[in-house]
C-alpha atoms as a PDB file:
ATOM      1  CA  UNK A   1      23.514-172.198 116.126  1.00  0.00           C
ATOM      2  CA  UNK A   2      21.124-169.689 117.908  1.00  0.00           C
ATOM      3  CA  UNK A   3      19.341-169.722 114.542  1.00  0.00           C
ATOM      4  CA  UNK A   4      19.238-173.205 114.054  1.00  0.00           C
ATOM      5  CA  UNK A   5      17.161-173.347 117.528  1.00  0.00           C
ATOM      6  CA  UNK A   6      15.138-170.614 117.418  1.00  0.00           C
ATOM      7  CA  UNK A   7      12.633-172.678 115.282  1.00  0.00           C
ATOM      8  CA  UNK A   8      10.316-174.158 117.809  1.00  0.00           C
ATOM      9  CA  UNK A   9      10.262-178.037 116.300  1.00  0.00           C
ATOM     10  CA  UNK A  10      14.150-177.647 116.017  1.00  0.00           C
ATOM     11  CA  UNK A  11      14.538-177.317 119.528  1.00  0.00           C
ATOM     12  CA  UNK A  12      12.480-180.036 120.514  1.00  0.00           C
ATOM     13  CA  UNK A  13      14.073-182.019 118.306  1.00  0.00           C
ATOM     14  CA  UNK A  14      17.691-181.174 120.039  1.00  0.00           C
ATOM     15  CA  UNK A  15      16.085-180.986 123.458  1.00  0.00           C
ATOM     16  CA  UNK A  16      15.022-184.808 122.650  1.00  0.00           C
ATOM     17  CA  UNK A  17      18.559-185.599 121.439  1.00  0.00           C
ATOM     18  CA  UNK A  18      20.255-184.055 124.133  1.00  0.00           C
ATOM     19  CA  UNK A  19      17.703-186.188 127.036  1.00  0.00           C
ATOM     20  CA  UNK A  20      19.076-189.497 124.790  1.00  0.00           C
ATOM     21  CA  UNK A  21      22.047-188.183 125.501  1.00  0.00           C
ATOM     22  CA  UNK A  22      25.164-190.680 123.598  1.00  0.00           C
ATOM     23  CA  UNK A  23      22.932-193.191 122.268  1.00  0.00           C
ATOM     24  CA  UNK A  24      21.298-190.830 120.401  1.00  0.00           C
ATOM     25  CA  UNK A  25      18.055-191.586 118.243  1.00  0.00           C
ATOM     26  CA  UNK A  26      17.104-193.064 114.846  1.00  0.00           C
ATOM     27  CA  UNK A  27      14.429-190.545 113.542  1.00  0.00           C
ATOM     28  CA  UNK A  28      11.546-192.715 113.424  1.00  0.00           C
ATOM     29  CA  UNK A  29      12.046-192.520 117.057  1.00  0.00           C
ATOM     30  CA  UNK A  30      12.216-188.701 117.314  1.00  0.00           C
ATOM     31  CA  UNK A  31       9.381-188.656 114.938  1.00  0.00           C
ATOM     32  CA  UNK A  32       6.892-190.777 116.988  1.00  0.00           C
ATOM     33  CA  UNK A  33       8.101-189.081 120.256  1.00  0.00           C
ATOM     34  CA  UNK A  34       7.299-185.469 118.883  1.00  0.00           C
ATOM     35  CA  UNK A  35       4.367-186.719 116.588  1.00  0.00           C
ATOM     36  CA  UNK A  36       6.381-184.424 113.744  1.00  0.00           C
ATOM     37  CA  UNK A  37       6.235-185.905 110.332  1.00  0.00           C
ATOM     38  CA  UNK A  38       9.082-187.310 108.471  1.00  0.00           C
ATOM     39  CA  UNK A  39       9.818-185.555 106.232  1.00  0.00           C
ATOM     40  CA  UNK A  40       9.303-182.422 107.988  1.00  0.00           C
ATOM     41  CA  UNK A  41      11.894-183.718 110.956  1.00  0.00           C
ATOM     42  CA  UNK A  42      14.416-184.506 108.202  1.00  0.00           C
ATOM     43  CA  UNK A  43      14.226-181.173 107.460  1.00  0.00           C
ATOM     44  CA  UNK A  44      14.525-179.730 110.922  1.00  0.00           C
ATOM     45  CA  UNK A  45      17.770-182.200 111.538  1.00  0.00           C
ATOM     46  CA  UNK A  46      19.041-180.980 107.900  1.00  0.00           C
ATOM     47  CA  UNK A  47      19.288-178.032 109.528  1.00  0.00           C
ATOM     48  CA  UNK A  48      20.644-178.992 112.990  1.00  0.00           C
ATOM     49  CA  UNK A  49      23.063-180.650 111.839  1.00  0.00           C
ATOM     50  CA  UNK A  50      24.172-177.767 109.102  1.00  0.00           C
ATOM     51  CA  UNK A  51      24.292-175.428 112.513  1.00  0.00           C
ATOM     52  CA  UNK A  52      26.815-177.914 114.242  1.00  0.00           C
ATOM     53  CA  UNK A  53      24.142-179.147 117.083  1.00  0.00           C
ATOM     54  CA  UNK A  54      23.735-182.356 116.098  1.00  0.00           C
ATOM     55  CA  UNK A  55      25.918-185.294 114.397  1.00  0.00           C
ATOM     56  CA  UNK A  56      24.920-188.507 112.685  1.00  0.00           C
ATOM     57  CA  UNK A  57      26.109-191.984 112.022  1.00  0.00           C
ATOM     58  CA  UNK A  58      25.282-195.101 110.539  1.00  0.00           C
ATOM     59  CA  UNK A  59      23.792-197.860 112.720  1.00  0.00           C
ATOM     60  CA  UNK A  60      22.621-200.684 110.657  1.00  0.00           C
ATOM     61  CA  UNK A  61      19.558-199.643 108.067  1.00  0.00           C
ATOM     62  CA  UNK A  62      19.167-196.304 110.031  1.00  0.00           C
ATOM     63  CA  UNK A  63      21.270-193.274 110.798  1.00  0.00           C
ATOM     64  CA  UNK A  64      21.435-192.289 114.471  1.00  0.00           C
ATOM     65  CA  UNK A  65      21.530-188.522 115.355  1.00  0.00           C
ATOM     66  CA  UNK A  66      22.750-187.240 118.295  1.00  0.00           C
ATOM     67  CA  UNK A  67      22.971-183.644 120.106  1.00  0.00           C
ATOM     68  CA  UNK A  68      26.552-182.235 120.038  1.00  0.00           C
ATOM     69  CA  UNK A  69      27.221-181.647 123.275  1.00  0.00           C
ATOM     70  CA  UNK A  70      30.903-179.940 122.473  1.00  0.00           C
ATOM     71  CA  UNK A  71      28.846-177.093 120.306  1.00  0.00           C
ATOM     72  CA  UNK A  72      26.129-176.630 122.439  1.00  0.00           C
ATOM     73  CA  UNK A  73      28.602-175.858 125.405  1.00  0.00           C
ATOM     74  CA  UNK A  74      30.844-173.812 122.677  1.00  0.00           C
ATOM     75  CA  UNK A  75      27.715-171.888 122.733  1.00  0.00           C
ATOM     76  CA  UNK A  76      26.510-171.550 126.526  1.00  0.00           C
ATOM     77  CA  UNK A  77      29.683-170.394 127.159  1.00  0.00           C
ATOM     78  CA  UNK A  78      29.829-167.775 124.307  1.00  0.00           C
ATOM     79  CA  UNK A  79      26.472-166.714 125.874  1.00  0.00           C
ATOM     80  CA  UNK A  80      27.309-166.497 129.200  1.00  0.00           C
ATOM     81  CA  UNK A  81      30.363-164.569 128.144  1.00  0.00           C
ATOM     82  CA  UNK A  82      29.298-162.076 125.993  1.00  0.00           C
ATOM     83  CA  UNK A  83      25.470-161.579 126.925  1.00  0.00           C
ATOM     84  CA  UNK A  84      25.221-162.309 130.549  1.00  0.00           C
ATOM     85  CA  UNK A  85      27.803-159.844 132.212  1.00  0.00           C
ATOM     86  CA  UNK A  86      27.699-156.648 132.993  1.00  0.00           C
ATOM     87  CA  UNK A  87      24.269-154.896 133.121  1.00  0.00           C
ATOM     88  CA  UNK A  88      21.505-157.405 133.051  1.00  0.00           C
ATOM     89  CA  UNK A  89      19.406-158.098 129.930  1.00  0.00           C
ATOM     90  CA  UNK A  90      15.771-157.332 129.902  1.00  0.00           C
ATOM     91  CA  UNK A  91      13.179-160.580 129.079  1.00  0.00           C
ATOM     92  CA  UNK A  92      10.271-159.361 126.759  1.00  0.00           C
ATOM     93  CA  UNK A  93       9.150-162.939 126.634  1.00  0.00           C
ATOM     94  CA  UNK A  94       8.781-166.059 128.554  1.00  0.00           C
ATOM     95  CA  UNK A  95       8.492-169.238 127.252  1.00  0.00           C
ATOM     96  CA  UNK A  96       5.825-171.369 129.710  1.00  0.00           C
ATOM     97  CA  UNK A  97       6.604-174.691 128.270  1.00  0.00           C
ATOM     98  CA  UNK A  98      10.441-174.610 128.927  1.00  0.00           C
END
């Protein structure tokens, strides 16, 4: 999962999904909200949904894609379990557009 968001255009993509929240969003949406081509989101949501972090479904013509909220809490709390206790964890880098 942590791999599957590391990629910068992957997590936009699932920070977009996740801000839809249960409606999801058909990819031409995601597409023209993140100005990322189409072929290069299917990619990126290939690979989300390979990780777990996002599902999709049939809705009409289009497939809908939406975050998966059950993972991405499977995964905060695996984080805050096993990386944020005990002594604290040095930064080396901060991302200014989160």
């Amino acid at each position: 999962s942590l791999l599957a968001l590391a990629q910068v255009q992957r997590l936009r993509v699932f920070r977009a999904l996740v801000v839809a929240g249960a409606e999801g969003l058909a990819p031409g949406v995601i597409a023209g909200q993140l100005g990322v081509a189409p072929s290069a989101l299917s990619f990126h949501l290939k690979e989300l949904t390979h990780a777990g972090m996002v599902s999709s479904e049939p809705r009409g013509r289009n497939l809908v894609y939406r975050a998966n909220f059950d993972q991405m809490n499977a995964l905060l709390g695996y984080l805050t379990e096993h990386c944020c206790q005990g002594e604290a964890c040095a930064v080396e880098a901060v991302c200014a557009s989160c």
